[in-house]
Protein backbone atom coordinates (compact mmCIF):
# COMPACT_ATOMS: atom_id res chain seq x y z
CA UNK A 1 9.37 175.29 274.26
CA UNK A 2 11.83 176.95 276.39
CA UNK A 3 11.52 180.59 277.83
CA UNK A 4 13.96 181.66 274.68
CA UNK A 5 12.01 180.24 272.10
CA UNK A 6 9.12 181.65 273.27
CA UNK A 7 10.24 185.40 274.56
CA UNK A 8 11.99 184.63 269.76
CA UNK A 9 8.42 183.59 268.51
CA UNK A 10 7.09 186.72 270.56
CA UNK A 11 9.62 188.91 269.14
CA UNK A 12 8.89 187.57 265.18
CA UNK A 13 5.04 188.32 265.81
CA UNK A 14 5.94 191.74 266.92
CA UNK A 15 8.21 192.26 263.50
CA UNK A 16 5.36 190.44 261.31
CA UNK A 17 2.55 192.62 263.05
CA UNK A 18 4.62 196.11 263.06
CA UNK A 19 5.34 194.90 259.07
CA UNK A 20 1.85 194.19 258.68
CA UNK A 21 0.66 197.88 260.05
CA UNK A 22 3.38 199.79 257.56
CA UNK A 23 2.21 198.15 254.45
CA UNK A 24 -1.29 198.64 255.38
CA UNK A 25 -0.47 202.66 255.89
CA UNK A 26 1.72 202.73 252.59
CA UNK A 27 -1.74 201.08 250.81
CA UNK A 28 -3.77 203.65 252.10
CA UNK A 29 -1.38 206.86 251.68
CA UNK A 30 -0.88 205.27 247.99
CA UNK A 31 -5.03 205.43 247.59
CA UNK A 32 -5.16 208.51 249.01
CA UNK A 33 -2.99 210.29 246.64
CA UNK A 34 -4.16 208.74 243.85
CA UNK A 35 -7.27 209.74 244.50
CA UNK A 36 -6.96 213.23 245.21
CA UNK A 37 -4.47 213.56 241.81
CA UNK A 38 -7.14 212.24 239.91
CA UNK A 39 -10.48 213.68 241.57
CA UNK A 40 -9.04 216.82 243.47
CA UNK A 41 -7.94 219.97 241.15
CA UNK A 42 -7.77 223.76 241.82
CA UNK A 43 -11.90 224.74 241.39
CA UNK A 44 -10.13 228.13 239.51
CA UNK A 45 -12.68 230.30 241.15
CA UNK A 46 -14.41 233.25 239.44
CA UNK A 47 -14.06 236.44 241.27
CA UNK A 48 -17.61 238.35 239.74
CA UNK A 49 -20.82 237.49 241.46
CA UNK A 50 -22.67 238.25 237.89
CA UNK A 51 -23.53 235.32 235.46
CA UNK A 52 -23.70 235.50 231.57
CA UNK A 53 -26.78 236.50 229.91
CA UNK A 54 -29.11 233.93 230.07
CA UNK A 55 -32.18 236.01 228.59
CA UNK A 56 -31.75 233.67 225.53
CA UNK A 57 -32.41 230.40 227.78
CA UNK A 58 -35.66 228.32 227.95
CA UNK A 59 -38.18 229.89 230.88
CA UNK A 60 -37.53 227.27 233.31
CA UNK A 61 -34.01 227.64 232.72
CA UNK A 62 -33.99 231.28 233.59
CA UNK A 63 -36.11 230.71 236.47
CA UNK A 64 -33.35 228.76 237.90
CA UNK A 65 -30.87 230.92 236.63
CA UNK A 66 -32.38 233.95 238.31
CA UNK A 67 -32.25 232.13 241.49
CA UNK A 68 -29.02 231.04 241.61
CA UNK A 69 -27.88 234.62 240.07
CA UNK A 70 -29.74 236.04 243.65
CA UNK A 71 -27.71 234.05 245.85
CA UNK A 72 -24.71 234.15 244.49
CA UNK A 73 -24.92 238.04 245.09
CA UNK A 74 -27.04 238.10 248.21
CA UNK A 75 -26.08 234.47 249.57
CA UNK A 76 -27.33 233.09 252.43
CA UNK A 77 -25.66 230.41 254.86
CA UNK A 78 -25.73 226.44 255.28
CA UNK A 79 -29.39 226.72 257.73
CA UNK A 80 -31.08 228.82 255.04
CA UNK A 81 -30.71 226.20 252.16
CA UNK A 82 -31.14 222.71 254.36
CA UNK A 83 -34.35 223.55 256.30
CA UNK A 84 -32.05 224.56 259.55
CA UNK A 85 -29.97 220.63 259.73
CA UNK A 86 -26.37 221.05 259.96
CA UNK A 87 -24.57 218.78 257.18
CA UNK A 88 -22.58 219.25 254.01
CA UNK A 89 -25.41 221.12 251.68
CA UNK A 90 -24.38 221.14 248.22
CA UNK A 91 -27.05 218.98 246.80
CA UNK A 92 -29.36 221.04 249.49
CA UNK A 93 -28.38 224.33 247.33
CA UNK A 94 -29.58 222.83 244.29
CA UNK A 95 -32.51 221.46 245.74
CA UNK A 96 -33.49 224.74 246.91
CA UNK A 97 -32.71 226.58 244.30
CA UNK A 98 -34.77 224.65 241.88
CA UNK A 99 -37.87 224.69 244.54
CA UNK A 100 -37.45 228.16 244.64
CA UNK A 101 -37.44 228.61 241.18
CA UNK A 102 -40.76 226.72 241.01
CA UNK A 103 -39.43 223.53 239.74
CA UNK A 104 -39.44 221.25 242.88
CA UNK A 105 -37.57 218.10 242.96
CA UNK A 106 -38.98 215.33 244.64
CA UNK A 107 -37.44 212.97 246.74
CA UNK A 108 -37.16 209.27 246.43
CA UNK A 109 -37.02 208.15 249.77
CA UNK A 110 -38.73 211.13 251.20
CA UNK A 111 -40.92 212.79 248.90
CA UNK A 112 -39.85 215.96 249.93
CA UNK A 113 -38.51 218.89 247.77
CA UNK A 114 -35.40 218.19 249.42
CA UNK A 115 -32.27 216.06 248.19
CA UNK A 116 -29.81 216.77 250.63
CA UNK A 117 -27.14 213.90 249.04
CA UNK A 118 -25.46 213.65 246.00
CA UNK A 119 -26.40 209.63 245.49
CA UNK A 120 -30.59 210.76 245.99
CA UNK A 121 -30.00 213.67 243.40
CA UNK A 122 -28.56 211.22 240.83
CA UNK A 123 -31.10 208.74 241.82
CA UNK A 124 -33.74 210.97 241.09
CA UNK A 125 -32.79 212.41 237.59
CA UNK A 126 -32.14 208.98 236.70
CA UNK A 127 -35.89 208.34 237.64
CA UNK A 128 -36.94 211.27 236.18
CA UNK A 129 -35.37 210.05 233.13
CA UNK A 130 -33.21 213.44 232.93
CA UNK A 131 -29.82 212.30 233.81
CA UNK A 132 -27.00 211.80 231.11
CA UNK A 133 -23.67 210.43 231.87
CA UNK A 134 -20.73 212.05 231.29
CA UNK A 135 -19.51 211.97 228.00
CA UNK A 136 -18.34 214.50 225.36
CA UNK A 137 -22.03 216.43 225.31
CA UNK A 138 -21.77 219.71 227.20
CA UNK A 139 -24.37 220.04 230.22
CA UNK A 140 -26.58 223.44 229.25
CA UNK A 141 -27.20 226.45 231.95
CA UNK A 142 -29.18 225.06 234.54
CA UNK A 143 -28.38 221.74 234.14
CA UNK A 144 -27.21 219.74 237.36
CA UNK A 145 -23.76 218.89 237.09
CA UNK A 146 -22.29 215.73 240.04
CA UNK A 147 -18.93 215.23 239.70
CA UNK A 148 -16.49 213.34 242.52
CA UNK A 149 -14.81 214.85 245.38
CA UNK A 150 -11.68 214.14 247.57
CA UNK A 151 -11.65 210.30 247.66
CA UNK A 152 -15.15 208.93 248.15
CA UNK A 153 -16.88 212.17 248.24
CA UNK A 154 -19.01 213.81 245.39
CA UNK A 155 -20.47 217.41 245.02
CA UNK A 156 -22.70 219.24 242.70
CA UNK A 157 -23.47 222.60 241.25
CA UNK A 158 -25.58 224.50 238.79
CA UNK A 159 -24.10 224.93 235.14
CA UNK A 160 -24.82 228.87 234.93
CA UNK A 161 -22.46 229.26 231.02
CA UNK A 162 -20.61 227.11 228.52
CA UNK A 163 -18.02 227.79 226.40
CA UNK A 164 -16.37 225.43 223.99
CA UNK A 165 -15.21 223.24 226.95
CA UNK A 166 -15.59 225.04 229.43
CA UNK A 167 -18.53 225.46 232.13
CA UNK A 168 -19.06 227.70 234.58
CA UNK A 169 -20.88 226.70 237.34
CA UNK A 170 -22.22 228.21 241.03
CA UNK A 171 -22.33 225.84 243.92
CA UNK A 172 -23.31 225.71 247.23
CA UNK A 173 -21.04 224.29 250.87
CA UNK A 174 -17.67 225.66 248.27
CA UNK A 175 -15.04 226.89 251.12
CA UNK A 176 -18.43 227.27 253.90
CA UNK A 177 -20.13 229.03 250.98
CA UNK A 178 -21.80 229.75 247.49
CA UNK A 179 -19.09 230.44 244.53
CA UNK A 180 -18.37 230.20 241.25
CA UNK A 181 -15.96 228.37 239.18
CA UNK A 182 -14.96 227.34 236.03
CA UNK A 183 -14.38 223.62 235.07
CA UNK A 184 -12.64 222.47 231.81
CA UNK A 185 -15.68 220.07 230.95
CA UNK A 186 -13.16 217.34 228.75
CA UNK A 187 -10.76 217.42 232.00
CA UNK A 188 -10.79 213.96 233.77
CA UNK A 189 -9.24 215.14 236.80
CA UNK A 190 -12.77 216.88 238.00
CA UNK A 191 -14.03 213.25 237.79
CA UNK A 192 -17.41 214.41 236.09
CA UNK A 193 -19.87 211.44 236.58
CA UNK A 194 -22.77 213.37 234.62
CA UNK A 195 -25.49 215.64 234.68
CA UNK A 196 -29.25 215.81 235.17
CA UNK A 197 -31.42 218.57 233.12
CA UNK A 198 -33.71 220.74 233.29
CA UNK A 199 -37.01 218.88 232.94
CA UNK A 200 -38.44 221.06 229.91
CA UNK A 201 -35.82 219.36 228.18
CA UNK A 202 -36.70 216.19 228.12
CA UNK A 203 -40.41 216.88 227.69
CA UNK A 204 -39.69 218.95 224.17
């Protein structure tokens, strides 16, 4: 092989890799919106820091309501709700808020009151045998709801109201903070994976 065919072969292996790159981009940017048009939608956030009446709720369920009815008015920030570690706390809010309220979860790996991941929450309701997957049956106030997030993400909030097909719901690590938002329940875009109760629930 002369200098030419080689400085050709050189060339070709440039084109095939450079070819190789763009297709590999155009996969990923094609994921990537998919993704976020399916599992990414506008949280329609509700301006009022006061929840419906939940006086007519069970007593653990207005324990946790109350709780979650405090923060949302007086909240605190990311330290106060993960025991001081710096890392995305929305399953840490509902951890707390439920230990808080008296009703500790327990961890699977850790056996501490604390679930600070989406995948251990949903573990543990499963264990708990309180966790429904998501299907036409409305989660109730108080009620855990884990839905996906961006493209492999997945957060979670409190149910705090239904209506019809609609829940609203207060999370925590929303924008940096604690807010509340109303999801159209039937909606596949908020990529609902399911729910776990409140435990008096499951014990009636």
């Amino acid at each position: 092989m002369d200098d030419r065919e080689a400085h050709q072969e050189i060339k070709q292996l440039i084109v095939v890799t450079i070819g190789a790159i763009i297709a590999m981009i155009a996969l990923v940017v094609s994921v990537y919106i998919f993704f976020k048009s399916s599992y990414s939608f506008d949280y329609r956030a509700v301006s009022t820091v006061n929840i419906p009446d939940y006086s007519v709720q069970s007593e653990t369920r207005q324990d946790v309501l109350e709780i979650v009815e405090q923060e949302i008015k007086n909240p605190g920030d990311m330290y106060k709700y993960t025991e001081g570690t710096k890392e995305p706390w929305c399953a840490d809010f509902v951890s707390w808020v439920y230990a808080t309220a008296g009703h500790e979860f327990v961890n699977p790996t850790s056996g501490s009151w604390r679930i600070p991941g989406t995948h251990t929450l949903q573990e543990y309701f499963k264990k708990e045998g309180r966790w429904h997957a998501y299907d036409s049956e409305l989660p109730q106030p108080g009620d855990v709801v884990i839905y996906r997030h961006g493209i492999f993400g997945e957060h979670t909030n409190i149910v705090v109201a239904t209506d019809y097909d609609e829940i609203l719901t207060v999370g925590g690590n929303e924008n940096g903070k604690i807010m509340m938002h109303r999801i159209t329940y039937s909606d596949t875009r908020y990529g609902i994976i399911g729910y776990g109760t409140a435990p008096e629930d499951e014990e009636e």
